[in-house]
Every structure is written in structure tokens, then in C-alpha cells.
Protein backbone atom coordinates (compact mmCIF):
# COMPACT_ATOMS: atom_id res chain seq x y z
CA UNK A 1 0.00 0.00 0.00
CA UNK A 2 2.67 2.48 0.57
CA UNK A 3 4.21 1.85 -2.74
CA UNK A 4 0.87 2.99 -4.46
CA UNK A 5 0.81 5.99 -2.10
CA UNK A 6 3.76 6.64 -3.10
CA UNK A 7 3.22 6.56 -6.65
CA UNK A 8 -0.29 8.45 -6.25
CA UNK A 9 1.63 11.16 -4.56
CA UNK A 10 4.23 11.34 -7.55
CA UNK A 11 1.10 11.77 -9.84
CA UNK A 12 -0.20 14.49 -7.80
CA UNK A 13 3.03 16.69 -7.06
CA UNK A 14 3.39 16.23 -10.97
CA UNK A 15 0.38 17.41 -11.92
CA UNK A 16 0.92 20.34 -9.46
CA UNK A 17 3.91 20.97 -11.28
CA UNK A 18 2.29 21.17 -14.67
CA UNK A 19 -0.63 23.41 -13.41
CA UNK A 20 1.92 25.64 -11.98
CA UNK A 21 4.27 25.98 -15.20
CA UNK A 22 0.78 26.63 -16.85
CA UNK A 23 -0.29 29.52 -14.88
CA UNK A 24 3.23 30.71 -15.12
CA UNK A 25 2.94 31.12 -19.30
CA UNK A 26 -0.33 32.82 -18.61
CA UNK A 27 1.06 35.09 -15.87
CA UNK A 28 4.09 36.05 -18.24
CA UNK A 29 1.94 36.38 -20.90
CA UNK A 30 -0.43 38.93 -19.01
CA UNK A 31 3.03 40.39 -18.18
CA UNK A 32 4.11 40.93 -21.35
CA UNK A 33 0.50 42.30 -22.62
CA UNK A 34 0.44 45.19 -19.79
CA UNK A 35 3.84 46.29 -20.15
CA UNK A 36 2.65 46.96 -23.63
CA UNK A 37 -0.09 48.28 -22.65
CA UNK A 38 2.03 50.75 -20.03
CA UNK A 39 4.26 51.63 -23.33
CA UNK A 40 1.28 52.61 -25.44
CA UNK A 41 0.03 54.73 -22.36
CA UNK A 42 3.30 56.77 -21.40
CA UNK A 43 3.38 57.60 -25.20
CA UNK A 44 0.07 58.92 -25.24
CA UNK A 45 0.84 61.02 -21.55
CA UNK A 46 3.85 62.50 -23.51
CA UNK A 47 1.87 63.60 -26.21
CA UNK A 48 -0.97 65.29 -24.31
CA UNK A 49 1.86 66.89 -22.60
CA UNK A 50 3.61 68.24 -25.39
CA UNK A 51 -0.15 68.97 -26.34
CA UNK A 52 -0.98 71.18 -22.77
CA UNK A 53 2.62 72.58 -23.04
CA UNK A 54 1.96 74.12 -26.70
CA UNK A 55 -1.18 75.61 -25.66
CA UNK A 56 -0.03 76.82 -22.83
CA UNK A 57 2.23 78.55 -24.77
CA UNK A 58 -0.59 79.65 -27.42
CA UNK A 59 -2.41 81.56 -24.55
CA UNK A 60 0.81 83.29 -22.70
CA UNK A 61 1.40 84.28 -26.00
CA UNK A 62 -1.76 85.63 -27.26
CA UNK A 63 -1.14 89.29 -27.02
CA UNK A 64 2.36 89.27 -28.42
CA UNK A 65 2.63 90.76 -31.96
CA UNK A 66 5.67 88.67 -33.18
CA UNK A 67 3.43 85.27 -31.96
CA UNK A 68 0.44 86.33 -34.09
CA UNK A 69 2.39 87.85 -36.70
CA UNK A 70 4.25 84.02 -36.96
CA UNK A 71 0.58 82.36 -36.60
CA UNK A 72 -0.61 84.12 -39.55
CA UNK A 73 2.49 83.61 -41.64
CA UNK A 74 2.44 79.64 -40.75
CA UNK A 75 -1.10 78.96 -40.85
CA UNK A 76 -3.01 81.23 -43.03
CA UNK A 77 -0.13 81.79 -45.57
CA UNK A 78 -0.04 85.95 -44.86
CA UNK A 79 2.76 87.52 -45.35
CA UNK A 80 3.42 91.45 -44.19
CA UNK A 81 4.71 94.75 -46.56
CA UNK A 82 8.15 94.09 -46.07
CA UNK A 83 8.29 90.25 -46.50
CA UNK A 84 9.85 88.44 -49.86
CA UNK A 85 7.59 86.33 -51.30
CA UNK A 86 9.45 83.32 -54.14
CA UNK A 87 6.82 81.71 -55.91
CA UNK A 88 8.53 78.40 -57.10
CA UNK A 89 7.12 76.70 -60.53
CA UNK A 90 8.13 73.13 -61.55
């Protein structure tokens, strides 16, 4: 009888030992998906950040004639009196 406890007990401490390296791939898998995850989020932090900081910017700014006076060169294409203005054909 204690031979077939014996080998009972084997069975059992294996099987333990499967289920255990089992939930360790699933744990390192989970592992590996949030740290992903945690990548993907920092990036999008550091955006937003760079983001808040611009506008931040933008409003200090607002009242400053060289800011607007780059704003509407940049964005609406305007260009003052004393600017050069190349008009390049192909």
C-alpha cells in the first residue's frame, strides 16, 4: 500500500507541477501584454503633454505681436509689406 501511495503522490506533485508551469505562461503572458499596454500609455501622456505645453504657450502668447504675426504667416499663408515672397514653378 505504501508503494501505491507513493506513486499516487508522484502523480499528484506532478500534476501540481504542470498546473503551476501553466499559470506561469499565462502570468508572463499577461506580463508581457500590460507592459505593452504601459508603453502605449506613457506615449500617449507624452503627447498630451507636449499637447498642454503648446497651448499653454498659445495663450501666454496671445497678445504678443511677433506670436500672431508668426501664426498668420504659418497657418493662413499671410505675409506682411516688407516680407519676400518666391513663388517656385516646376
Amino acid at each position: 500500500m505504501s508503494k501505491r501511495a507513493g506513486l499516487v503522490l508522484r502523480i499528484l506533485l506532478l500534476l501540481v507541477l504542470v498546473y503551476m508551469v501553466f499559470l506561469f505562461i499565462r502570468v508572463r503572458g499577461q506580463i508581457t501584454s500590460a507592459s505593452a499596454e504601459l508603453e502605449q500609455l506613457n506615449d500617449q501622456v507624452n503627447q498630451q503633454l507636449q499637447t498642454n505645453t503648446e497651448l499653454s504657450n498659445a495663450i501666454e502668447n496671445r497678445d504678443d505681436p511677433l506670436y500672431l504675426k508668426d501664426i498668420a504667416r504659418e497657418r493662413l499663408g499671410l505675409v506682411s509689406k516688407d516680407d519676400w515672397v518666391f513663388y517656385v514653378t516646376d
